[in-house]
Protein backbone atom coordinates (compact mmCIF):
# COMPACT_ATOMS: atom_id res chain seq x y z
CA UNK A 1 150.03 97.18 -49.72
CA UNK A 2 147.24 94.45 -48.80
CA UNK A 3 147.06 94.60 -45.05
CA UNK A 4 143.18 92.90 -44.68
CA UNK A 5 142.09 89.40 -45.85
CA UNK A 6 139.41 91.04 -48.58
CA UNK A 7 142.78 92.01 -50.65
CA UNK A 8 141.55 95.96 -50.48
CA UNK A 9 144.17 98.35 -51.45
CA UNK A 10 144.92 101.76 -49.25
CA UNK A 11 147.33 104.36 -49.09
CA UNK A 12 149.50 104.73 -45.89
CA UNK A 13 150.34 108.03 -45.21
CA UNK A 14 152.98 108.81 -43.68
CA UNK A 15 152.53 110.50 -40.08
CA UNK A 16 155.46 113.32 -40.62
CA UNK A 17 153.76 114.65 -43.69
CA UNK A 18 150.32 115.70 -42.06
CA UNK A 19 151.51 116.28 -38.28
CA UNK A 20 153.70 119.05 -36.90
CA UNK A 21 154.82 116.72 -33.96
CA UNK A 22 158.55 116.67 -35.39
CA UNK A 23 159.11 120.18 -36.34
CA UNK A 24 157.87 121.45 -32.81
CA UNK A 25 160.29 119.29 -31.38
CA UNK A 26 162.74 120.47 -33.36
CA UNK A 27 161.55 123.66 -32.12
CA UNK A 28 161.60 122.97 -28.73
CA UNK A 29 165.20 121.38 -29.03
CA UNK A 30 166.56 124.89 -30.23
CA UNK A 31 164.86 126.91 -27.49
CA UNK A 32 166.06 124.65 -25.16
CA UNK A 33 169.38 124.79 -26.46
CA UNK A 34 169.63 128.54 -26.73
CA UNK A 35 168.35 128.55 -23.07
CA UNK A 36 171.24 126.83 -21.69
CA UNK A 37 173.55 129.12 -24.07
CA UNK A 38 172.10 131.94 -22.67
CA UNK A 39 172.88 130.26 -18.60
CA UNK A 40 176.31 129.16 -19.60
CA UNK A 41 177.35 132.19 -20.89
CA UNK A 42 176.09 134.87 -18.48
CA UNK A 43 178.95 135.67 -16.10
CA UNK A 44 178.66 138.83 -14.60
CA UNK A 45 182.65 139.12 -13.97
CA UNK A 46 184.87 137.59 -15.84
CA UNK A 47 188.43 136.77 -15.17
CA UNK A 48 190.58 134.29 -17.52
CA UNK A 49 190.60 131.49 -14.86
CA UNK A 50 189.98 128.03 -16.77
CA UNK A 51 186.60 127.64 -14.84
CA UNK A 52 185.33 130.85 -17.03
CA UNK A 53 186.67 130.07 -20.38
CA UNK A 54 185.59 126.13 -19.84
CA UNK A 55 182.13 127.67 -19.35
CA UNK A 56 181.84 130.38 -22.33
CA UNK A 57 183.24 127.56 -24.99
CA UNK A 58 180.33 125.04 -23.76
CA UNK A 59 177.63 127.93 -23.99
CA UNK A 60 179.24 129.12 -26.99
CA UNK A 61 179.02 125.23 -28.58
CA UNK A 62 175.56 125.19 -27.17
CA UNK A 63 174.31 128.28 -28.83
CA UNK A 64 175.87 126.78 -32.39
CA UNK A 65 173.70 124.13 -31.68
CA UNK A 66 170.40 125.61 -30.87
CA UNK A 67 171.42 127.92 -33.82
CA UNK A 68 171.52 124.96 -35.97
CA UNK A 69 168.13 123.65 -35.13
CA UNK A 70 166.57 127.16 -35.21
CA UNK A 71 167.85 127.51 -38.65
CA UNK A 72 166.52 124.14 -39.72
CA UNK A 73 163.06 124.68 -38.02
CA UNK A 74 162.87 127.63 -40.16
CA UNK A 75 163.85 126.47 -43.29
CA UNK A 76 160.71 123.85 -42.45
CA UNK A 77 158.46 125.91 -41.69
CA UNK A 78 158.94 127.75 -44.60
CA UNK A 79 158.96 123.94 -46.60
CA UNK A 80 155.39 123.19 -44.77
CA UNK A 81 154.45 126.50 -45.83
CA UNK A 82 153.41 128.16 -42.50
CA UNK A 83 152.67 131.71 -42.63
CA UNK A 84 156.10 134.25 -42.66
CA UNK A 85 155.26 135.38 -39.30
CA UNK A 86 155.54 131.63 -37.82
CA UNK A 87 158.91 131.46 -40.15
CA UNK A 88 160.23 134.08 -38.32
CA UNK A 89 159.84 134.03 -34.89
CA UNK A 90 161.17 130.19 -35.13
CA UNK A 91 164.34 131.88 -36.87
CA UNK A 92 164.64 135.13 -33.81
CA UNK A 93 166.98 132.94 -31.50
CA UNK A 94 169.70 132.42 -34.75
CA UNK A 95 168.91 135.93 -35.94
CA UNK A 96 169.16 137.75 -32.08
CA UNK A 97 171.21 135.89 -29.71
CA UNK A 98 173.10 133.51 -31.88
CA UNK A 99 174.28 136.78 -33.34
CA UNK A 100 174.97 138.52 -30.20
CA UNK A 101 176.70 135.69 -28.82
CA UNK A 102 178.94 135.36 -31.25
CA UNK A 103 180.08 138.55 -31.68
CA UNK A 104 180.09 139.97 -28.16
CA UNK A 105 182.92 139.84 -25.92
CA UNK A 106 182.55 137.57 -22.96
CA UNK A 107 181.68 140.18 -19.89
CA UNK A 108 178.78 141.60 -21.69
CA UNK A 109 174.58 140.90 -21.14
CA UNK A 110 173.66 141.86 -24.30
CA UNK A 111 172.59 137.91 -25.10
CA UNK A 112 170.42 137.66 -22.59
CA UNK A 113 168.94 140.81 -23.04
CA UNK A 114 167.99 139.97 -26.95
CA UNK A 115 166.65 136.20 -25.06
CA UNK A 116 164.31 138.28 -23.55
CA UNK A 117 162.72 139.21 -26.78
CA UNK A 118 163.56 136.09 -28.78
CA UNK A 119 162.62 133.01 -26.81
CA UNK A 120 159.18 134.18 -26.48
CA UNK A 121 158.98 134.93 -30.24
CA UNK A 122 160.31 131.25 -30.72
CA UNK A 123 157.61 129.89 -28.18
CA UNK A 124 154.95 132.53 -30.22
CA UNK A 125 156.41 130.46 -33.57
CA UNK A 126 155.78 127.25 -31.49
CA UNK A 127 152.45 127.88 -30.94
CA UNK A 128 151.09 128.90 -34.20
CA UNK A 129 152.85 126.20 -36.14
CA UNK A 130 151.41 123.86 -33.84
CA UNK A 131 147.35 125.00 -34.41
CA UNK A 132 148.00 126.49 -37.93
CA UNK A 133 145.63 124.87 -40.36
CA UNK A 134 146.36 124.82 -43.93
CA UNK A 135 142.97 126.23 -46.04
């Protein structure tokens, strides 16, 4: 690949390989997503009006696909070898709320409470990906 008039050779490389710019927003993308889960599905009564359900099947669809990203940040973090503790605080959204979310039945908190714990862990997983330096 000649780019100057001399004819000198150099190597491109490509800008996803050595920057972390696309996994964090891949990140960001599933905390994001899990956040607006967690606000679509947090009804404190619930009464099988179509309002209700209408709103717990889009958090539920939004919380597949923060899920989704949060399993696929993971599995590149672990492909860019981060350390295990930036692996897994990437992967607490899938592994706390996605879980409770899915299994809960629609009056109960429990999702948000486990948010509490695992959107911070995500934004902890964030961070260190972002300023980890390979040695």
């Amino acid at each position: 690949m000649t780019n100057s008039p001399s004819g000198e050779r150099y190597v491109v490389r490509r800008w996803w390989r050595s920057r972390a710019l696309p996994w964090a927003a891949l990140v960001g993308v599933s905390i994001i997503m899990t956040g607006i889960s967690l606000e679509r599905t947090m009804l404190f009564a619930y009464e099988p009006v179509p309002e209700f359900v209408e709103r717990l099947r889009v958090g539920r669809l939004f919380m597949l696909a923060g899920s989704a990203a949060s399993i696929a940040a993971a599995v590149w973090s672990q492909i860019r070898q981060y350390p295990l503790w930036v692996t897994l605080c990437v992967a607490a959204p899938v592994a706390l709320v996605g879980l409770a979310t899915m299994i809960t039945t629609p009056p109960s908190l429990m999702p948000q409470i486990f948010g509490l714990f695992a959107l911070p862990a995500a934004l902890a997983g964030l961070i260190g990906g972002v300023t980890f330096k390979p040695r």
